[in-house]
C-alpha atoms as a PDB file:
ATOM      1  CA  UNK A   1      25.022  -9.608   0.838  1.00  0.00           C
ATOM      2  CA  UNK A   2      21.762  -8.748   2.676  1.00  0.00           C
ATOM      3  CA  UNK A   3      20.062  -5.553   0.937  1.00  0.00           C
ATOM      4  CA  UNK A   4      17.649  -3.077   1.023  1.00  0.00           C
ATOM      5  CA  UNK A   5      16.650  -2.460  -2.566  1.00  0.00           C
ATOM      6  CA  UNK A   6      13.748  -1.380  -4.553  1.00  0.00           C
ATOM      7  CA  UNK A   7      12.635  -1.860  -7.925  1.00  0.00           C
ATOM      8  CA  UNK A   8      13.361   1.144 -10.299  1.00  0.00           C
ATOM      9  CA  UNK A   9       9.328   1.035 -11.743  1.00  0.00           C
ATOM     10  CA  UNK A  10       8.548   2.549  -8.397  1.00  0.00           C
ATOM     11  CA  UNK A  11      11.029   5.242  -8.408  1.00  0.00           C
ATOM     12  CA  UNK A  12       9.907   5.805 -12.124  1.00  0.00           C
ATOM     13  CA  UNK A  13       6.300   5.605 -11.739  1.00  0.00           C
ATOM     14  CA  UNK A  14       6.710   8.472  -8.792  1.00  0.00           C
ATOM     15  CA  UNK A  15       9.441  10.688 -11.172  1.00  0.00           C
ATOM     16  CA  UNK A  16       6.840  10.580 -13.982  1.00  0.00           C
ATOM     17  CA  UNK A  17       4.046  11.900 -11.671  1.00  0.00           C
ATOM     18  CA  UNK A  18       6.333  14.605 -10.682  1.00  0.00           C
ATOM     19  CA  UNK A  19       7.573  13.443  -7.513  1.00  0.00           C
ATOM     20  CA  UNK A  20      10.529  12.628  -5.684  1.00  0.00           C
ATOM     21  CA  UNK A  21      10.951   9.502  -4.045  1.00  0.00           C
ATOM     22  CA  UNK A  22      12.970   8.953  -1.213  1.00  0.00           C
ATOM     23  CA  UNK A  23      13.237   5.560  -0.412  1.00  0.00           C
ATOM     24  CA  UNK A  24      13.281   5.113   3.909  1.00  0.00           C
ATOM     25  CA  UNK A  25      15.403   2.209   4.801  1.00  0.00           C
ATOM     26  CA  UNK A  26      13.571  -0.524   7.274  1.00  0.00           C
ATOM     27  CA  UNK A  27      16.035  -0.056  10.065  1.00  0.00           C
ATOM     28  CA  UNK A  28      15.708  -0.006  13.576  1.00  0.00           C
ATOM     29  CA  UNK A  29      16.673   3.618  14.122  1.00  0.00           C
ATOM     30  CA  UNK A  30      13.684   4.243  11.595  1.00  0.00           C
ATOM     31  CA  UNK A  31      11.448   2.845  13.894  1.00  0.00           C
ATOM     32  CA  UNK A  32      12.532   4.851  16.886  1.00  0.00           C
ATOM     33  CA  UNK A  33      12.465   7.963  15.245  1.00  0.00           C
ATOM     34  CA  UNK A  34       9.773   7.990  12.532  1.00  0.00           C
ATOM     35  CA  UNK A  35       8.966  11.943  13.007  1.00  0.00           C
ATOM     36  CA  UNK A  36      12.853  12.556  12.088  1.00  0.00           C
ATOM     37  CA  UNK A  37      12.648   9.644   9.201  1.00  0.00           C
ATOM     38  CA  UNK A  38       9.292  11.704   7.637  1.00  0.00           C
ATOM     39  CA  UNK A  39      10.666  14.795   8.306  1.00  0.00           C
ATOM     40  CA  UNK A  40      10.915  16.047   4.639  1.00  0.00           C
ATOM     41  CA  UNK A  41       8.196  13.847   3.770  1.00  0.00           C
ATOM     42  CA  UNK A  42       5.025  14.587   1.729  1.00  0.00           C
ATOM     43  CA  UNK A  43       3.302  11.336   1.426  1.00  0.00           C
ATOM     44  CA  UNK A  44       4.444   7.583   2.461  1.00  0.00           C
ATOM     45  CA  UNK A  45       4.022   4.612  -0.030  1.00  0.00           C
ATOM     46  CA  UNK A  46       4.526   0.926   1.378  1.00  0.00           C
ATOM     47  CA  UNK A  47       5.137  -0.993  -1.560  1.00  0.00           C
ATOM     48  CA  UNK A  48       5.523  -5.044  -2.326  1.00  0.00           C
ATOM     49  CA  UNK A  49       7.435  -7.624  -0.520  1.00  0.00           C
ATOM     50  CA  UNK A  50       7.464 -10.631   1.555  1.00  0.00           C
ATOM     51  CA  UNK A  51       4.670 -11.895   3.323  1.00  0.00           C
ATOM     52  CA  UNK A  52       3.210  -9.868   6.566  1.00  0.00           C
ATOM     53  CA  UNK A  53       4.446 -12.063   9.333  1.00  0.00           C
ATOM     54  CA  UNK A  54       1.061 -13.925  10.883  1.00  0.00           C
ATOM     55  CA  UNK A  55       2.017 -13.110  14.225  1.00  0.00           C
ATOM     56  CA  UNK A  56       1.622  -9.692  13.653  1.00  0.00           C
ATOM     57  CA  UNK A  57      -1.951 -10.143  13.488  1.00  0.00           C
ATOM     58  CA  UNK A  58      -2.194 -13.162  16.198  1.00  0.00           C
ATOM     59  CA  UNK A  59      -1.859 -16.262  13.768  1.00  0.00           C
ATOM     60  CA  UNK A  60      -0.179 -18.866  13.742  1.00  0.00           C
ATOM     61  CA  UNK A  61       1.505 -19.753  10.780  1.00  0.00           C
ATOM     62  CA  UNK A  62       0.141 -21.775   8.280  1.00  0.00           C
ATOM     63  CA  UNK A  63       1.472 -23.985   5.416  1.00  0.00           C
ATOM     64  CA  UNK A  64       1.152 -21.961   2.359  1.00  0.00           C
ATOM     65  CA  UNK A  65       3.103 -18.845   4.405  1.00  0.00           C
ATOM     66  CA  UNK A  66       6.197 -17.599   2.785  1.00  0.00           C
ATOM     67  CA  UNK A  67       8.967 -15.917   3.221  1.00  0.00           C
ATOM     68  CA  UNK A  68       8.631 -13.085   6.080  1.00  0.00           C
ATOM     69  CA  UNK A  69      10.648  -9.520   7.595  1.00  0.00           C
ATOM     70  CA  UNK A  70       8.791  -9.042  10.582  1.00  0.00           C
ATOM     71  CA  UNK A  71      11.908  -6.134  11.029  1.00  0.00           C
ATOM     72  CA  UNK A  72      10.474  -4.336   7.946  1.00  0.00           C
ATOM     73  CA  UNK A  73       6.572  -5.219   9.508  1.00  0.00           C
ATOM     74  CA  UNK A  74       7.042  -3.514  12.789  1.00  0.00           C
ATOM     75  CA  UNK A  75       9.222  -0.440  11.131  1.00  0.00           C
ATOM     76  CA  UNK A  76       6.379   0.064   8.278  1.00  0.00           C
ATOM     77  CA  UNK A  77       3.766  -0.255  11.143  1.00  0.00           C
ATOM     78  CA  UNK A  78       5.976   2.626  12.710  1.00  0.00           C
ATOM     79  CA  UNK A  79       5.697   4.516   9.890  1.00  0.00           C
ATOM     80  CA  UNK A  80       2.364   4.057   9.185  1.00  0.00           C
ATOM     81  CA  UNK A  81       1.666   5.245  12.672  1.00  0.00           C
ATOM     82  CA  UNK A  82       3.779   8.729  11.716  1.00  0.00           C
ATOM     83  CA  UNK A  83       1.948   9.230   8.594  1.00  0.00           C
ATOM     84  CA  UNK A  84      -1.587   9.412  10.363  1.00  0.00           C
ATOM     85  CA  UNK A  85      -0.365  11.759  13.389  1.00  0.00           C
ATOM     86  CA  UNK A  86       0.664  14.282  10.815  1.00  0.00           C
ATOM     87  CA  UNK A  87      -1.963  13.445   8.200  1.00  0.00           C
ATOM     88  CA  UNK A  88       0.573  12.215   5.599  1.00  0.00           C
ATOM     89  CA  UNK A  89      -1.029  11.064   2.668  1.00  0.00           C
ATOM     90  CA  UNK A  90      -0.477   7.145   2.515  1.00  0.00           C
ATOM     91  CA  UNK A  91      -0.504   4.458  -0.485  1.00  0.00           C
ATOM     92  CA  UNK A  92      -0.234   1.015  -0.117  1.00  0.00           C
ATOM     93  CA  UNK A  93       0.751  -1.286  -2.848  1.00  0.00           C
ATOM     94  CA  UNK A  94       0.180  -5.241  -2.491  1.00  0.00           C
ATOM     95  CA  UNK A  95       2.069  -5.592   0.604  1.00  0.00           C
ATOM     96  CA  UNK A  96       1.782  -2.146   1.664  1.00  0.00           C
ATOM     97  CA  UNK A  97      -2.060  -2.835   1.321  1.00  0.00           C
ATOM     98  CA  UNK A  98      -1.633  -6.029   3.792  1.00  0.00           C
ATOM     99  CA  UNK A  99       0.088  -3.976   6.223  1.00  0.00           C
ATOM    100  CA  UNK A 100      -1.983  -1.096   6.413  1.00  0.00           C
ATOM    101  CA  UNK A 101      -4.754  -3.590   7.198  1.00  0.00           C
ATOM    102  CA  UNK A 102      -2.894  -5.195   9.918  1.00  0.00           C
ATOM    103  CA  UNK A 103      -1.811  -2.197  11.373  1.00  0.00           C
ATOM    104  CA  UNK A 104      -5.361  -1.339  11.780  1.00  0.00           C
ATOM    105  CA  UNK A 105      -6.145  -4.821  13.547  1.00  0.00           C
ATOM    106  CA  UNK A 106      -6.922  -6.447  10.347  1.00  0.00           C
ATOM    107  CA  UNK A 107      -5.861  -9.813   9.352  1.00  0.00           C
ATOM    108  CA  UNK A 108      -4.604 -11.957   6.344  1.00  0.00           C
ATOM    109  CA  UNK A 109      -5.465 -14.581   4.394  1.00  0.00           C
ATOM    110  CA  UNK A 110      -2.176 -16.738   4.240  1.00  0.00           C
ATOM    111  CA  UNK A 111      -2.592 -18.226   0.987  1.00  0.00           C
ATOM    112  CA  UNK A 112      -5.505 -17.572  -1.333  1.00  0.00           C
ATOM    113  CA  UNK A 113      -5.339 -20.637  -3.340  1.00  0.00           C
ATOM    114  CA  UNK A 114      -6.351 -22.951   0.111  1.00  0.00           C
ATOM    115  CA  UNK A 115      -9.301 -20.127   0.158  1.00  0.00           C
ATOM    116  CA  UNK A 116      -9.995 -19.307  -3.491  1.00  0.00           C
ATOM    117  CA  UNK A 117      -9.355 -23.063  -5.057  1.00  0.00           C
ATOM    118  CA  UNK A 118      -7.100 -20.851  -7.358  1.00  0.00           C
ATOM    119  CA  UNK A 119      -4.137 -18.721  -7.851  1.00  0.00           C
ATOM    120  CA  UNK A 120      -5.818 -16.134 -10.517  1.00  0.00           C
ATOM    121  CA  UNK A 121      -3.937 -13.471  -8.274  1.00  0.00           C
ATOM    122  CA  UNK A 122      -0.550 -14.615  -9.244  1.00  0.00           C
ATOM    123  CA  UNK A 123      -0.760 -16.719 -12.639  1.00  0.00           C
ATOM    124  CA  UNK A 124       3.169 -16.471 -13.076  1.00  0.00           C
ATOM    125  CA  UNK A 125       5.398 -16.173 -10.109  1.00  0.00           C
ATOM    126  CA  UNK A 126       7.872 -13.524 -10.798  1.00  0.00           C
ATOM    127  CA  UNK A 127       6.030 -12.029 -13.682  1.00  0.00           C
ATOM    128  CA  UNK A 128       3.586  -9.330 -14.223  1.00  0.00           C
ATOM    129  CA  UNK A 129       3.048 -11.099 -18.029  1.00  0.00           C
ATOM    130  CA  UNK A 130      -0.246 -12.653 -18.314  1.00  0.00           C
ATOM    131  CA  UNK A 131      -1.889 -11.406 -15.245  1.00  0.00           C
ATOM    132  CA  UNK A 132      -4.351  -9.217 -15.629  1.00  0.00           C
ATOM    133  CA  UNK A 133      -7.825  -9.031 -14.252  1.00  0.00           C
ATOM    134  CA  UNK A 134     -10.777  -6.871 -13.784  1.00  0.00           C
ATOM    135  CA  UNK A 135     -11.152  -5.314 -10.675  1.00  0.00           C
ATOM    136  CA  UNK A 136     -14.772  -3.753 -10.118  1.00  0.00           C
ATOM    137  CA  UNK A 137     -14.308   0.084  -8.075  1.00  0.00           C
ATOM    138  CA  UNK A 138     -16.753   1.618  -6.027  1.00  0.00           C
ATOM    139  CA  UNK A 139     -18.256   4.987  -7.714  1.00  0.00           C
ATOM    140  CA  UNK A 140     -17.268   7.951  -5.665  1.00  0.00           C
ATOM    141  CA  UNK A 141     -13.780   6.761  -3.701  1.00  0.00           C
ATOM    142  CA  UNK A 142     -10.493   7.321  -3.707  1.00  0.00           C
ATOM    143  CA  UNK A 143      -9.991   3.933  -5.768  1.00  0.00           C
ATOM    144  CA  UNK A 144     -12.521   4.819  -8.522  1.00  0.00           C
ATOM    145  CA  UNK A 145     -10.756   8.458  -8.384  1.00  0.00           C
ATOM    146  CA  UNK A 146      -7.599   6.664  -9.094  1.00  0.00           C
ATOM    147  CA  UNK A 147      -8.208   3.576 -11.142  1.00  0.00           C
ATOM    148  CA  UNK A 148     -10.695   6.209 -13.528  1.00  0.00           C
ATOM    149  CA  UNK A 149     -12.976   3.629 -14.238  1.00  0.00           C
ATOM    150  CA  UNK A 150     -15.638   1.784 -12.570  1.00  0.00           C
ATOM    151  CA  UNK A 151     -14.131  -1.347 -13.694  1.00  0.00           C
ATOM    152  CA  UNK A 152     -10.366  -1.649 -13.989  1.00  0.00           C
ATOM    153  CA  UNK A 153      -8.011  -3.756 -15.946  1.00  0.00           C
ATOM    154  CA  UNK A 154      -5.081  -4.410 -13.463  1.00  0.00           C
ATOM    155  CA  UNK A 155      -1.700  -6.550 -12.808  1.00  0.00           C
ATOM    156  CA  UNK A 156      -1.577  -8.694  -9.676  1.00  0.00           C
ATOM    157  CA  UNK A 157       1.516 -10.375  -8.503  1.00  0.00           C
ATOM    158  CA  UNK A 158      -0.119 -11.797  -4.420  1.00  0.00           C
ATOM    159  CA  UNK A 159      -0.626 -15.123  -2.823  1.00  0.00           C
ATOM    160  CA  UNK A 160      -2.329 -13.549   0.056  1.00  0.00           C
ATOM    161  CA  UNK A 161      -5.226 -11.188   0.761  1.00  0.00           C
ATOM    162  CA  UNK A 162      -7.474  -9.218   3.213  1.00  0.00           C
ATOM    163  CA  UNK A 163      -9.537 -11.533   5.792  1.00  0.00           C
ATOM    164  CA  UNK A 164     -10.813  -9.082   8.394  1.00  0.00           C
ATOM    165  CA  UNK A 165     -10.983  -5.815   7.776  1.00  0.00           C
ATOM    166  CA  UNK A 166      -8.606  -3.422  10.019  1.00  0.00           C
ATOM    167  CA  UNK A 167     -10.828  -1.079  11.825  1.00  0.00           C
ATOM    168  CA  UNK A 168     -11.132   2.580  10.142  1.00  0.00           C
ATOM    169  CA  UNK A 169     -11.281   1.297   6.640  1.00  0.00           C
ATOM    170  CA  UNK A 170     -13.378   0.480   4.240  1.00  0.00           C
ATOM    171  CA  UNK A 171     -13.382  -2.172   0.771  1.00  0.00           C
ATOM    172  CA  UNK A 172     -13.920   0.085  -2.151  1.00  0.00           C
ATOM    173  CA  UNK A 173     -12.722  -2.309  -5.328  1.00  0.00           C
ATOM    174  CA  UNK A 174     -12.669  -6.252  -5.341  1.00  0.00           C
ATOM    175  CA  UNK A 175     -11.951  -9.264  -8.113  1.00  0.00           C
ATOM    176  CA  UNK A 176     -14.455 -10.980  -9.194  1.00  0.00           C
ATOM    177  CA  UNK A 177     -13.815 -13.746  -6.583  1.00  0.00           C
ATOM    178  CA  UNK A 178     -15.184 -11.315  -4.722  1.00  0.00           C
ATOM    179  CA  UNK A 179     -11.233 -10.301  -3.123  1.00  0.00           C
ATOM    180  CA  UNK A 180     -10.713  -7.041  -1.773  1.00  0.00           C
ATOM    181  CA  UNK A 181      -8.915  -4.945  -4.002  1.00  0.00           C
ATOM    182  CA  UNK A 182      -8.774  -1.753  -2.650  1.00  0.00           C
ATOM    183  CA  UNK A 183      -9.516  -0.305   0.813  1.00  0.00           C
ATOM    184  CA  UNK A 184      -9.631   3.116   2.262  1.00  0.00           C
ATOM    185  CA  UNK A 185      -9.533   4.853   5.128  1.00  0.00           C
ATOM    186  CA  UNK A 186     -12.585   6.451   6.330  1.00  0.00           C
ATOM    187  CA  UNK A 187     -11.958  10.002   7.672  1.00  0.00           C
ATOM    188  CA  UNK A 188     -11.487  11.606   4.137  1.00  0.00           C
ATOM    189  CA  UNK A 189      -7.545  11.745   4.297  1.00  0.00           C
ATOM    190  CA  UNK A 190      -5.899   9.953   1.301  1.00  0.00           C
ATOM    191  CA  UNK A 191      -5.180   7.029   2.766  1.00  0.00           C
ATOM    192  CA  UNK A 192      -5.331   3.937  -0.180  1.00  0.00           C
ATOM    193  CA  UNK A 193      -4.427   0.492  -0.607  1.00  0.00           C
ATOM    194  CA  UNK A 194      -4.382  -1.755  -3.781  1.00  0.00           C
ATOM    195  CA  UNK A 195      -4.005  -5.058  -4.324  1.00  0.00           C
ATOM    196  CA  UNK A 196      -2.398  -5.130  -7.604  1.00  0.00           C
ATOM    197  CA  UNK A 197       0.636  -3.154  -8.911  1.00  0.00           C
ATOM    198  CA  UNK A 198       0.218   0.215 -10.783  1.00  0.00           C
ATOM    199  CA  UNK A 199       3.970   0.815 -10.989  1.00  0.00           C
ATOM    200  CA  UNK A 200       4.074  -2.312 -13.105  1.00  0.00           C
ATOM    201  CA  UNK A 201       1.256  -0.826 -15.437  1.00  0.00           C
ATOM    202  CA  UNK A 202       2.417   2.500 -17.939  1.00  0.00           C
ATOM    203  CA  UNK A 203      -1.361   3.111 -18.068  1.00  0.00           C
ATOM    204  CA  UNK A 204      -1.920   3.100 -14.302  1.00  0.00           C
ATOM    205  CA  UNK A 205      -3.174   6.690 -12.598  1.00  0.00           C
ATOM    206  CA  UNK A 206      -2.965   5.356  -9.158  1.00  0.00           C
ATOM    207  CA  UNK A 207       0.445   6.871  -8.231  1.00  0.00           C
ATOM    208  CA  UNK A 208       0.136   9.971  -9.687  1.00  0.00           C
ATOM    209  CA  UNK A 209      -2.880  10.559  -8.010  1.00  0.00           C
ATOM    210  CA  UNK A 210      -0.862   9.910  -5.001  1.00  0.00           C
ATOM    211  CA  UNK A 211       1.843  11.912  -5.631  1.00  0.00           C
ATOM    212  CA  UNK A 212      -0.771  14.895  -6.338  1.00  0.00           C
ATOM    213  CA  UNK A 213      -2.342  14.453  -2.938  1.00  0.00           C
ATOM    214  CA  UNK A 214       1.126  14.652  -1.850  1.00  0.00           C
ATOM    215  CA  UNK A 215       1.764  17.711  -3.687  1.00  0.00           C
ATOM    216  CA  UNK A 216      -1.273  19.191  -2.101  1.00  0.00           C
ATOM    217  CA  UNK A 217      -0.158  18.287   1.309  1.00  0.00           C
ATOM    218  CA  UNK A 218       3.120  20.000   0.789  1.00  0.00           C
ATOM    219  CA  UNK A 219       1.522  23.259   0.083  1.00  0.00           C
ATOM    220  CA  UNK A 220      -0.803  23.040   3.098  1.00  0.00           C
ATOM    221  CA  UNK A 221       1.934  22.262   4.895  1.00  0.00           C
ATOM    222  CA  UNK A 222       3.843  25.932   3.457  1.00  0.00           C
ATOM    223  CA  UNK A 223       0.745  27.832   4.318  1.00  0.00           C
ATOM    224  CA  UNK A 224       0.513  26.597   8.039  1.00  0.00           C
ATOM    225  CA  UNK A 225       3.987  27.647   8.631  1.00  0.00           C
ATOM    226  CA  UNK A 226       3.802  30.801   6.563  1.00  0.00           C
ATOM    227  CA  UNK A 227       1.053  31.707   9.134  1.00  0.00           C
ATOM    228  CA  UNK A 228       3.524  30.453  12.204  1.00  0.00           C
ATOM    229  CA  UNK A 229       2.087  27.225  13.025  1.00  0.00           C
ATOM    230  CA  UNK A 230       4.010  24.334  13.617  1.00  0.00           C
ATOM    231  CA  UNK A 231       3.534  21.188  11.376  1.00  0.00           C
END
């Protein structure tokens, strides 16, 4: 039967950092009513998945394409739309980092191996065993905040990448293949993207850093209507 499901490390990795996840269906009444889908929400995270349909971002398909929602696209676009009008903070995880690029006018790079002349980025299909790499972070970002290092040990599981950068952000980690690994948003709200997949690493920070900007949105959200003002 057709399903909307996500893998429990998520919902861990969020419980451990003191949060509570609360996983938002990719429906259509989601997309027509994001404000009442967000509603009780804190932050947003846009985790893996299939591959961003190319026609999101004005391609045409290519060969090495896989498997694509573009349902889930357009209701994550939605979303992601929601999230900035109210200042949410937003993480994006492999996927999630594809799509906040597109949604930004951004575009992909269908599959990295026709680019690269490799597929370093996802060694073992189905398998976070064996994959990881070095990322190198930018000193003073939200990545290097999160990843705690200037160079990171991470797990990548992606056969596609950033080509153009979506309008409002910025690269702040790549591989050594020079990939982007991380990107930002500019205007000093948490907004992050990774490549790789800190739910799938114990030692990872990146969510709970997350979830703490979350946490600090919640309470800045109890002061403004403690004073009266409307979220």
């Amino acid at each position: 039967m057709p399903a909307a499901v996500v893998a429990k490390n998520y919902l861990d990795a969020v419980e451990r950092a003191g949060g509570v996840p609360v996983l938002v269906p990719p429906l259509a009444i989601v997309a027509e009513h994001p404000a009442t889908a967000l509603a009780a929400a804190d932050g947003l995270m846009l985790i893996g998945g299939a591959d961003v349909d190319p026609a999101t971002y004005g391609r045409a398909r290519e060969p090495g394409a896989e498997d694509t929602d573009p349902h889930r696209d357009r209701v994550e676009a939605v979303l992601l739309a929601e999230a900035a009008r109210h200042g949410l903070p937003v993480l994006g995880v492999c996927r999630g980092m594809q799509v906040m690029n597109v949604a930004a006018g951004g575009t992909l790079v269908q599959h990295l191996p026709d680019v690269l002349g490799h597929d370093e980025h996802r060694r073992r299909v189905g398998s976070f065993e064996g994959v990881a790499h070095d990322v190198t972070v930018e000193p003073g970002t939200l990545a290097a905040e999160a990843a705690g290092a200037p160079t990171a040990e991470v797990r990548s599981h992606h056969h596609q990448g950033v080509d153009r950068l979506g309008e409002g952000l910025r690269v702040t980690a790549r591989a050594e293949d020079g990939l982007p690994e991380a990107i930002e948003g500019k205007d000093g709200r948490f907004v992050l993207g990774v490549q790789w997949h800190p739910e799938a690493d114990p030692e990872s920070r990146v969510i709970e850093r997350f979830v703490r900007a979350a946490a600090d949105f919640a309470r800045g959200r109890g002061k403004k209507h403690a004073g009266g003002a409307d979220r």
